[in-house]
C-alpha atoms as a PDB file:
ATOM      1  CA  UNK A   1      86.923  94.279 101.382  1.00  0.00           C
ATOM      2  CA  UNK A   2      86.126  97.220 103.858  1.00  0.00           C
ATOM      3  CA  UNK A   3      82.475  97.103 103.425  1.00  0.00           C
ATOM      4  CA  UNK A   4      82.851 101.034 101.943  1.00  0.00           C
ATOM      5  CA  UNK A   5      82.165 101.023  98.487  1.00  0.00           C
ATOM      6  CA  UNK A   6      81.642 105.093  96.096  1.00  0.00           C
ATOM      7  CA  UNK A   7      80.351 105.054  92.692  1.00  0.00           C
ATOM      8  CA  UNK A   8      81.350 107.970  90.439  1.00  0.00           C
ATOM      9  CA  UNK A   9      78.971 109.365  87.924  1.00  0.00           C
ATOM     10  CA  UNK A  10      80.295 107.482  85.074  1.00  0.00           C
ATOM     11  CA  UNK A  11      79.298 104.138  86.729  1.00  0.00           C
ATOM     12  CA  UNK A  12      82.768 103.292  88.199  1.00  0.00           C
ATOM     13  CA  UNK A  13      83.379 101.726  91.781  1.00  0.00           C
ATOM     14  CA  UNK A  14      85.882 102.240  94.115  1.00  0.00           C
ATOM     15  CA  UNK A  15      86.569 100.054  97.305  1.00  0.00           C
ATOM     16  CA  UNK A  16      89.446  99.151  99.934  1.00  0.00           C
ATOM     17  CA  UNK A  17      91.029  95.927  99.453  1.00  0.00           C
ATOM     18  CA  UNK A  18      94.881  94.840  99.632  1.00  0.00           C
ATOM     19  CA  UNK A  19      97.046  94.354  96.784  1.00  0.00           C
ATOM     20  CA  UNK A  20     100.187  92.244  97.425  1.00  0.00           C
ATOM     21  CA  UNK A  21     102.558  95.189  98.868  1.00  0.00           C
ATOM     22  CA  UNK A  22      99.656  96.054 101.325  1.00  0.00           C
ATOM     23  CA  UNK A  23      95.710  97.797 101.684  1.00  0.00           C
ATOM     24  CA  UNK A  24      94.903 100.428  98.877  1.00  0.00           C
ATOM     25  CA  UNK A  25      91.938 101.242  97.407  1.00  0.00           C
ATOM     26  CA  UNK A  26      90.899 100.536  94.621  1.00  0.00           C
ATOM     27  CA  UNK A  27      88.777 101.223  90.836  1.00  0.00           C
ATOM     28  CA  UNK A  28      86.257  98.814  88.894  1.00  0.00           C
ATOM     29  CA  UNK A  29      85.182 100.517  85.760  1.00  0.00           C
ATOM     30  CA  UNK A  30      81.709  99.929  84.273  1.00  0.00           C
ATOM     31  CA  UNK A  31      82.996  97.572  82.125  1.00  0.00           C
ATOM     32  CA  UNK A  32      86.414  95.699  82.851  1.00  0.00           C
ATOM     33  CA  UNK A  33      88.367  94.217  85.889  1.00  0.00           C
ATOM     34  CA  UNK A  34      89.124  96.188  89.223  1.00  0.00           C
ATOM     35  CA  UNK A  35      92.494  98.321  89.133  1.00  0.00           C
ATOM     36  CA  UNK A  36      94.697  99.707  91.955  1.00  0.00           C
ATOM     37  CA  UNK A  37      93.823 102.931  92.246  1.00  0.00           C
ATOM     38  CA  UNK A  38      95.743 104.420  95.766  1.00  0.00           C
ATOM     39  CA  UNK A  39      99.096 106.044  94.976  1.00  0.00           C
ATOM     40  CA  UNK A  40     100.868 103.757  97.550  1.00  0.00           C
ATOM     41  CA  UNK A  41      99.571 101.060  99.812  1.00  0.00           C
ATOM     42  CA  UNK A  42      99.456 101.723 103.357  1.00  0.00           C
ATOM     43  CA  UNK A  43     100.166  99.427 106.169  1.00  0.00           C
ATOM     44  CA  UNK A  44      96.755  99.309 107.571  1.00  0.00           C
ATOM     45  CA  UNK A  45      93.237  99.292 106.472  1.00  0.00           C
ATOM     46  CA  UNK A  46      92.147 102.077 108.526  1.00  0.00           C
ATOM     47  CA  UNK A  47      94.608 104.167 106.513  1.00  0.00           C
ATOM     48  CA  UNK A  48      93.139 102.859 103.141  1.00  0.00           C
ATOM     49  CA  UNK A  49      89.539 103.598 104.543  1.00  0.00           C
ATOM     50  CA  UNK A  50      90.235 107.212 105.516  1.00  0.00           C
ATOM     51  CA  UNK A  51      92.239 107.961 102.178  1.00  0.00           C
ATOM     52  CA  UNK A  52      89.573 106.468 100.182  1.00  0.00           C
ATOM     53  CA  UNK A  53      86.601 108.558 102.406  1.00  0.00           C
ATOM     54  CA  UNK A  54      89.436 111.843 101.553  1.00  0.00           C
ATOM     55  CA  UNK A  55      89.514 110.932  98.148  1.00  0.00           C
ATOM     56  CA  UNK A  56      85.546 110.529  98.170  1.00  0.00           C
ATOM     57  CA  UNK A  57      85.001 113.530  99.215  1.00  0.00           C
ATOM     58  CA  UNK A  58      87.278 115.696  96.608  1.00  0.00           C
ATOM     59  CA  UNK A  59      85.837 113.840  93.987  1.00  0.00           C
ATOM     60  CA  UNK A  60      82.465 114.110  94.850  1.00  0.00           C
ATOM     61  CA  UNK A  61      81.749 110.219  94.916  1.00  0.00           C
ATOM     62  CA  UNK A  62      78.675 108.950  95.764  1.00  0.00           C
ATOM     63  CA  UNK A  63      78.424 106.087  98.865  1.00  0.00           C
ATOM     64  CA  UNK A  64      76.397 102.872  98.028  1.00  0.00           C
ATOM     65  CA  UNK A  65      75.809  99.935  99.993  1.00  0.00           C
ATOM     66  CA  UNK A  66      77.163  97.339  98.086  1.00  0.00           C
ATOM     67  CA  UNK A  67      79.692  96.473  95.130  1.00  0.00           C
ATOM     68  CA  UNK A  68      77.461  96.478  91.818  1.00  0.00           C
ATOM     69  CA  UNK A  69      78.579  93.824  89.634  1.00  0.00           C
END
């Protein structure tokens, strides 16, 4: 994982990670397992960092530190 983790205000997480077609970021819900979340994977992780920061940033998401299990 990228080490950049956003929390919306409902309690859901979203991180960078890589699926098995390549990095994307991705969604854990409060409750329930982590989902792929990026319209497309990208080749690289510093693609799937700056589209999740983008993404962030419309949305309003808030940065934390760490994933919240």
């Amino acid at each position: 994982m990228s080490g950049l983790y956003y929390k919306d205000d409902k309690g859901g997480q979203y991180f960078v990670g890589t699926s098995d077609r390549g990095w994307t970021f991705f969604h854990r819900p409060k409750a329930g397992r982590p989902v792929r979340y990026g319209a497309k994977p990208w080749a690289n992780k510093e693609e799937a960092v700056a589209r999740l920061k983008e993404f962030a940033r419309l949305h309003k998401l808030t940065q934390i530190d760490r994933l919240e299990i």
